[in-house]
Protein backbone atom coordinates (compact mmCIF):
# COMPACT_ATOMS: atom_id res chain seq x y z
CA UNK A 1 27.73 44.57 28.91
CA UNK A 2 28.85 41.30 30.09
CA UNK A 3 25.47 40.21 31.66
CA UNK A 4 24.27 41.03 27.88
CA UNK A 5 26.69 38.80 26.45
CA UNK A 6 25.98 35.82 28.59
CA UNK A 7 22.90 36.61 27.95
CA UNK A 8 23.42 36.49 24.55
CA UNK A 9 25.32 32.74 24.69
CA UNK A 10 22.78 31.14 26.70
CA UNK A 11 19.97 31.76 24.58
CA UNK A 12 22.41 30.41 21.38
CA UNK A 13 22.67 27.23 23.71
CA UNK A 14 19.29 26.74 24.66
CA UNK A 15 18.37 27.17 20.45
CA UNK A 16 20.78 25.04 19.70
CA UNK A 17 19.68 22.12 22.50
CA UNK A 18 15.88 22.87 21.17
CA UNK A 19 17.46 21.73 17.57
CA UNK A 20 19.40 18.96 18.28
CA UNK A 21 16.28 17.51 20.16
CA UNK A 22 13.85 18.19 17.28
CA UNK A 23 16.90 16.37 15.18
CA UNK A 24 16.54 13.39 17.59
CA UNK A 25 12.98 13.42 17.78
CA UNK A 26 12.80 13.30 13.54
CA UNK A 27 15.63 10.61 13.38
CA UNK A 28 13.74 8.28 16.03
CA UNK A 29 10.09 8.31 13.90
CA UNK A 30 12.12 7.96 10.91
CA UNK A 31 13.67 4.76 12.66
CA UNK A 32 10.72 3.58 13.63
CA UNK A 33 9.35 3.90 10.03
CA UNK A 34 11.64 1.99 8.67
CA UNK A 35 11.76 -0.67 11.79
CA UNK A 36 7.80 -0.69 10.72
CA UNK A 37 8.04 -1.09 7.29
CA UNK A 38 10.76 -3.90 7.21
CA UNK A 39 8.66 -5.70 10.00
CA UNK A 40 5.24 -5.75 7.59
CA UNK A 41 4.71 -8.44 5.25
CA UNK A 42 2.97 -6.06 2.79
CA UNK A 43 4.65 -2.45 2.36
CA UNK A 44 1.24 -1.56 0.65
CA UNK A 45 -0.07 -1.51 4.52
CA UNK A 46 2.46 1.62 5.05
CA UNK A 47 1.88 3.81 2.45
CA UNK A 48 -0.31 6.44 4.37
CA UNK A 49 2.84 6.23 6.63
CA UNK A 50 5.53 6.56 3.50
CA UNK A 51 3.33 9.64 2.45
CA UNK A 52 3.72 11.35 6.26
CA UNK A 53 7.85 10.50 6.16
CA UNK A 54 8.00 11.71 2.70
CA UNK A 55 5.98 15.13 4.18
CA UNK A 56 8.47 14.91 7.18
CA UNK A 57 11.74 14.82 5.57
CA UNK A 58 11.23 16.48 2.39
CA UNK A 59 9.33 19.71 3.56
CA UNK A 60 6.51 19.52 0.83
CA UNK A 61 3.19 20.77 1.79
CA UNK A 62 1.32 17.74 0.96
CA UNK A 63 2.08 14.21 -0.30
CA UNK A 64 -0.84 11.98 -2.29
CA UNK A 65 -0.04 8.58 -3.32
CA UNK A 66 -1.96 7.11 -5.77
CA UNK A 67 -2.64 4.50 -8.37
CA UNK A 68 -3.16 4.84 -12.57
CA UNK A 69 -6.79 3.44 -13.26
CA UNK A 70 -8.59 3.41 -16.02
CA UNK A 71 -11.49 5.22 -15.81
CA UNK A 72 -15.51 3.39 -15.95
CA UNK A 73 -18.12 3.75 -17.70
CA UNK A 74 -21.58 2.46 -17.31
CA UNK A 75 -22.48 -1.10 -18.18
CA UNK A 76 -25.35 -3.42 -18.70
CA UNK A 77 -26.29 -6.02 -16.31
CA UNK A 78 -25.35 -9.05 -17.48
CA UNK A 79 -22.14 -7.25 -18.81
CA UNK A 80 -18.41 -9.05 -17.96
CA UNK A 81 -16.75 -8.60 -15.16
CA UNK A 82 -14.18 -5.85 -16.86
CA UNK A 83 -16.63 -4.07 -19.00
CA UNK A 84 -16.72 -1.17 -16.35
CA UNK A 85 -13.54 -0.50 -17.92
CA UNK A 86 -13.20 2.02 -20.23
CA UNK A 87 -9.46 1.02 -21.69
CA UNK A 88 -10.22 3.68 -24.79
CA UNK A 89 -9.52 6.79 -22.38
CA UNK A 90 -6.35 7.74 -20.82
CA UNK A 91 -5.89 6.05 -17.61
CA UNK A 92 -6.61 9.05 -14.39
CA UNK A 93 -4.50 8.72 -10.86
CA UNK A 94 -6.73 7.69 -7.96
CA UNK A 95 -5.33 8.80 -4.76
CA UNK A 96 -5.26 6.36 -2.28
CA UNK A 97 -2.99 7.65 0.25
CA UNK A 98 -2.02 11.23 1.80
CA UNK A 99 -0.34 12.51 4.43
CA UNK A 100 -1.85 13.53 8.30
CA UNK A 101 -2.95 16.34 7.38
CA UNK A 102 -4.44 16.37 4.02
C-alpha cells in the first residue's frame, strides 16, 4: 500500500515538473516576442508572429489578421491609378496574416 502511494506522489511530481516547464517554455517565446517586436522598427514585420502568440496564449484554433479593402473591379487601360477601386461596395477583409498552422 505504501509502495502505491509513493507511487502515487511521484507521478503528481513528475506532472507537475512537466507543467511548470511547459509554463517556462511559453513565458520565454512570449519574452522573446515581445523582445522582437520592441526591437523592429515596423511592428507590421511581426504580425504573422502576433497571430502565432495570440494562437499561443489565447487557445483559439486559428488566428487571421487582415486588412478592410475595398473590393476591384475591372478597368480600362488608360483608366487612373484608383479606378480599380470599387468604393460603391462594402469594403471585404483580406487576410494577410495567420498563424503556423493555418
Amino acid at each position: 500500500m505504501k509502495d502505491v502511494h509513493s507511487a502515487e506522489l511521484k507521478k503528481e511530481e513528475e506532472l507537475k515538473e512537466q507543467e511548470r516547464k511547459v509554463a517556462e517554455e511559453k513565458e520565454a517565446k512570449n519574452a522573446a516576442f515581445w523582445e522582437n517586436l520592441s526591437k523592429s522598427e515596423d511592428p507590421y514585420d511581426n504580425l504573422g508572429e502576433f497571430a502565432q502568440y495570440i494562437q499561443n496564449n489565447m487557445g483559439s484554433t486559428g488566428v487571421y489578421i487582415g486588412q478592410l479593402e475595398p473590393p476591384l473591379k475591372k478597368i480600362a487601360d488608360d483608366a487612373d491609378e484608383d479606378a480599380h477601386l470599387d468604393r460603391d461596395k462594402p469594403e471585404i477583409i483580406k487576410f494577410k496574416f495567420a498563424n503556423d498552422d493555418h
